[in-house]
Protein backbone atom coordinates (compact mmCIF):
# COMPACT_ATOMS: atom_id res chain seq x y z
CA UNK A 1 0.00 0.00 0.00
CA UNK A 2 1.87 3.24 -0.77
CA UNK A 3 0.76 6.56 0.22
CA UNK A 4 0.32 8.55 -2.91
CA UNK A 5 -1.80 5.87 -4.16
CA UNK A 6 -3.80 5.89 -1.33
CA UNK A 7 -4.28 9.21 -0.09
CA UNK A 8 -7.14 11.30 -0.47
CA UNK A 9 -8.64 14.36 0.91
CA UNK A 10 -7.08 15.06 4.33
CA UNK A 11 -11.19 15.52 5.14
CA UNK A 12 -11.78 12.45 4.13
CA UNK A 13 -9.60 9.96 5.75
CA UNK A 14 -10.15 11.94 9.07
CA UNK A 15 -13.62 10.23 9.05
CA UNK A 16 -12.43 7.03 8.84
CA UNK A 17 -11.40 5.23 11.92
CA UNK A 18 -7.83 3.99 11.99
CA UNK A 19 -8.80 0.96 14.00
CA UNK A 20 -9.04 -1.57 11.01
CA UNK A 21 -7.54 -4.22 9.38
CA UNK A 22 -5.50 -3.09 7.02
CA UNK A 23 -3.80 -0.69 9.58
CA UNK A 24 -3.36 -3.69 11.66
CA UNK A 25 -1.30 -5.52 8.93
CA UNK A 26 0.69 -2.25 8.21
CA UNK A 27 2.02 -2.64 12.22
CA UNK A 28 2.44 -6.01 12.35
CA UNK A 29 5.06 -5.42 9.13
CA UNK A 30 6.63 -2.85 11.69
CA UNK A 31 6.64 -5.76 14.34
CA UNK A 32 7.69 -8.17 11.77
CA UNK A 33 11.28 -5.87 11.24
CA UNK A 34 12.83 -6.48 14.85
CA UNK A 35 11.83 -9.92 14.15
CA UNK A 36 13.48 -10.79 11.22
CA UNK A 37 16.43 -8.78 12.07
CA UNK A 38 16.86 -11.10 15.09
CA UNK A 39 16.80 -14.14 12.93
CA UNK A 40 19.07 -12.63 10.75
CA UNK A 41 22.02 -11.74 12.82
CA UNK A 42 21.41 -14.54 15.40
CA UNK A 43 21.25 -17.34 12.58
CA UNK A 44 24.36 -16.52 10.64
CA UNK A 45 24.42 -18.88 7.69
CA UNK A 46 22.40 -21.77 8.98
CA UNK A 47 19.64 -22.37 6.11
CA UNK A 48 16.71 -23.07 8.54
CA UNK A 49 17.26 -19.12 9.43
CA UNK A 50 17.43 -18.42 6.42
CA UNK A 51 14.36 -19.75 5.12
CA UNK A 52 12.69 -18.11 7.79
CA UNK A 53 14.21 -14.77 7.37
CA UNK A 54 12.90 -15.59 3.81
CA UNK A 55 9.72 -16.42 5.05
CA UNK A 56 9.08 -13.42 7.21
CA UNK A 57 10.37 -11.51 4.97
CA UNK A 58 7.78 -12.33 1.86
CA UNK A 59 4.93 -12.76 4.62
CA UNK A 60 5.64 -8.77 5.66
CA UNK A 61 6.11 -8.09 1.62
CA UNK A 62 2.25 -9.76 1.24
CA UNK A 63 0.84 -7.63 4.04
CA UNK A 64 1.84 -4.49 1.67
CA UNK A 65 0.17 -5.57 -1.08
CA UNK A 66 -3.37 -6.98 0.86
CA UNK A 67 -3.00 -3.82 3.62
CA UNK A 68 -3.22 -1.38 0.40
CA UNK A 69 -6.56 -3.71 -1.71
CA UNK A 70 -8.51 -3.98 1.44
CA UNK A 71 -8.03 -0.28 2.53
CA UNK A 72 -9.14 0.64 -1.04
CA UNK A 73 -12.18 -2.18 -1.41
CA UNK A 74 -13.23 -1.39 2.04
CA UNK A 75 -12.94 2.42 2.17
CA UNK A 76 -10.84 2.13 4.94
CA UNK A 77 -7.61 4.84 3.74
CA UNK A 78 -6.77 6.42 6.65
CA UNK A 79 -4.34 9.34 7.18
CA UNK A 80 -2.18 7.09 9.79
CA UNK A 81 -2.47 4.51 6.96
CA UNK A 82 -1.03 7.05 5.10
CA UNK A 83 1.82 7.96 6.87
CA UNK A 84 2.47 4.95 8.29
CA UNK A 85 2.58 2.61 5.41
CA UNK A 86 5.36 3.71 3.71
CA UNK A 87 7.59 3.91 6.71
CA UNK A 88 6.60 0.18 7.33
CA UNK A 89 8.13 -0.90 3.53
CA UNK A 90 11.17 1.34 3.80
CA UNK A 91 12.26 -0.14 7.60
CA UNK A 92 11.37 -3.50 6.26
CA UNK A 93 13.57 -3.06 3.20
CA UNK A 94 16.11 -1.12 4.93
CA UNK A 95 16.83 -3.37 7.65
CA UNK A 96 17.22 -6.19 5.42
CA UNK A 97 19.98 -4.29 3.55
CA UNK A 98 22.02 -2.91 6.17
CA UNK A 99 22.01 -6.48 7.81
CA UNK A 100 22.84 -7.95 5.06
CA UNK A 101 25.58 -5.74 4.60
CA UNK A 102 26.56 -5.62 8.64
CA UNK A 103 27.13 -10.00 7.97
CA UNK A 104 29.47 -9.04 5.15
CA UNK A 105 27.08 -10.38 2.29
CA UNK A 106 26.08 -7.20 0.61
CA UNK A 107 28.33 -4.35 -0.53
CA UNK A 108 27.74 -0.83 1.46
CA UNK A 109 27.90 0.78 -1.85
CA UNK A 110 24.44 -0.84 -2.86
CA UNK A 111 22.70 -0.44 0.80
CA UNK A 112 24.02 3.60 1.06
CA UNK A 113 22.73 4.47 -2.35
CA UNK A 114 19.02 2.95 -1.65
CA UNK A 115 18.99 4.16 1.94
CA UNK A 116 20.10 8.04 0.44
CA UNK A 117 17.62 7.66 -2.15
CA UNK A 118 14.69 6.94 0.12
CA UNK A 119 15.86 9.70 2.14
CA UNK A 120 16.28 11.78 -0.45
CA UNK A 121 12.71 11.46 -1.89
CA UNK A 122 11.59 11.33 1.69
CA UNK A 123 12.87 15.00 2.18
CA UNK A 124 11.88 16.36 -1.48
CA UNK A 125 7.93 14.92 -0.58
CA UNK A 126 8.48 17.23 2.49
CA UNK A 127 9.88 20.44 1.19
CA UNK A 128 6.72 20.03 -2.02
CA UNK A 129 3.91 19.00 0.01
CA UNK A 130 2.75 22.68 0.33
CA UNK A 131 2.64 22.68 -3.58
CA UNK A 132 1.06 19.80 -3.87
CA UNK A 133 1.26 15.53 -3.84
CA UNK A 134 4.00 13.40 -6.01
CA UNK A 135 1.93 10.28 -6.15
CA UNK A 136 3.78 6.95 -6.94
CA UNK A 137 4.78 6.32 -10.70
CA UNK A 138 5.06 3.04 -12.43
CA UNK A 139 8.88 2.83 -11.90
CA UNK A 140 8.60 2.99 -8.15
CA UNK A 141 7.13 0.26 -8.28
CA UNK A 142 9.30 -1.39 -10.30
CA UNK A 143 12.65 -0.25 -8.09
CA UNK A 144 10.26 -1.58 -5.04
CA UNK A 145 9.98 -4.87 -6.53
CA UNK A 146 13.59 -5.21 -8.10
CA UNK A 147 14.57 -4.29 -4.52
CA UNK A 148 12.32 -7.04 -2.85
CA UNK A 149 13.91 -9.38 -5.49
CA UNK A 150 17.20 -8.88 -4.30
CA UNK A 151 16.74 -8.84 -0.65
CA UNK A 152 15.48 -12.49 -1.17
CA UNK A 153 18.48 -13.70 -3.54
CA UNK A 154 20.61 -12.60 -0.94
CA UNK A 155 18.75 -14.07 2.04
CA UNK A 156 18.26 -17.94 0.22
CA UNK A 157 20.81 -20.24 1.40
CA UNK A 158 21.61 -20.85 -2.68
CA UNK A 159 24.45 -22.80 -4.33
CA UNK A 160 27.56 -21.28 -5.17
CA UNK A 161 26.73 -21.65 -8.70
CA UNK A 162 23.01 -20.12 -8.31
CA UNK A 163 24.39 -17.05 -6.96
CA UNK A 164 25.62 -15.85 -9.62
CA UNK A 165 22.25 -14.32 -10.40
CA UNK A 166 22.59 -11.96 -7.08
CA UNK A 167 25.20 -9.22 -8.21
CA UNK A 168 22.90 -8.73 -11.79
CA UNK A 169 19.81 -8.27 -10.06
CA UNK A 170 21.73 -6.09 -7.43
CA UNK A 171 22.87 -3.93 -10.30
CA UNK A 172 19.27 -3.70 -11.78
CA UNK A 173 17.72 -2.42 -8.80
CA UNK A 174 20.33 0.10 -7.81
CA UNK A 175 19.97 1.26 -11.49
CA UNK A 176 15.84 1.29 -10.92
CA UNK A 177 16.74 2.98 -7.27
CA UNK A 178 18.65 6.04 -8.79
CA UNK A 179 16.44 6.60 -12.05
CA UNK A 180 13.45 6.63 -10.13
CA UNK A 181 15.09 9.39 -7.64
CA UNK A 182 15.81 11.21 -10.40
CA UNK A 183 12.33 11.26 -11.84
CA UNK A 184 11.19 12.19 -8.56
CA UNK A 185 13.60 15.41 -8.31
CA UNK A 186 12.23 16.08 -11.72
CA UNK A 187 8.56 16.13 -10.84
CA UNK A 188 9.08 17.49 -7.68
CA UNK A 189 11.09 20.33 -9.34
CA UNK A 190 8.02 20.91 -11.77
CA UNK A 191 5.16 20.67 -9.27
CA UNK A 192 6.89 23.10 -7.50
CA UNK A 193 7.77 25.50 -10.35
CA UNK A 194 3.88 25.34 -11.62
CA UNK A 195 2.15 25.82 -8.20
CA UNK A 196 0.15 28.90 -7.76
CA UNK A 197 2.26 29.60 -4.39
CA UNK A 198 5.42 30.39 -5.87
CA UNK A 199 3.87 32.28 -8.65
């Protein structure tokens, strides 16, 4: 469930209560993090950890995608939905990469470029929101799921010769991580040149 997809009217989500379901799966993903950071670190390179990590980690990647087609079905967008949603995917995401990277199995480079990127976009959202919304484009999602993608080649116990696959699909979703930033800078840069304010 992203945000911009989401959101509405501020007006209109106030009505709705934010004691539902699909605001219950978006905090059990934020319970899920802690979690499957434990079994990260703690299980080293045993594969029954890793499966798990696997599995908790596509379990919390599900809850994203039902939280955001109930909320719409049911009517149920809410402004802590909102907000909270996206912060869910991005600690989820984030904490796999930097403990990946902490147990030596992902390079730095990769994890600092998507952690500055979501920050990045995190801050530009910020500094435009008085001009207006940058809703979610097509290659976000994209970069989201390249991103998932990788996470879990990284996190399978595979075979030295399967993971050869890891460092391409690394590449691709670094590449979808940076292009998307800069489509956001772009947009952001025009919403904010065209909005009645600064005129």
């Amino acid at each position: 469930m992203t945000a911009e997809g989401l959101a509405g009217s501020p007006t209109a989500t106030a009505r709705i209560s934010a004691i539902n379901l699909p605001n219950a799966l978006t905090l059990g993903r934020m319970l899920v993090v802690p979690v499957f950071a434990a079994v990260l670190v703690t299980g080293g390179q045993s594969g029954e950890s890793r499966l798990l990590a696997v599995g908790l980690f596509a379990a919390a990647c599900l809850t994203d995608v039902v939280d955001g087609w109930l909320a719409r079905r049911w009517n149920q967008v809410t402004a802590f939905g909102v907000m909270v949603d996206p912060v869910a995917d991005k600690a989820l995401v984030g904490t796999a990469l930097v403990t990946l990277s902490l147990l030596g199995e992902l390079s730095w480079w990769a994890t600092l470029i998507v952690l500055g990127r979501e920050a990045a976009v995190t801050v530009l959202r910020m500094v435009v929101l008085r001009h207006g919304l940058l809703p979610a484009s097509r290659g976000g999602k994209v970069k989201c799921l390249t991103q998932n993608l990788v996470v879990v080649l990284y996190l399978l116990p595979l075979p030295p010769a399967a993971q050869m696959i890891r460092l391409p699909a690394l590449v691709v979703a670094v590449a979808c991580t940076v292009v998307t930033g800069m489509d956001y800078l772009v947009r952001g840069l025009r919403l904010r040149s065209g909005s009645p304010t600064v005129a």
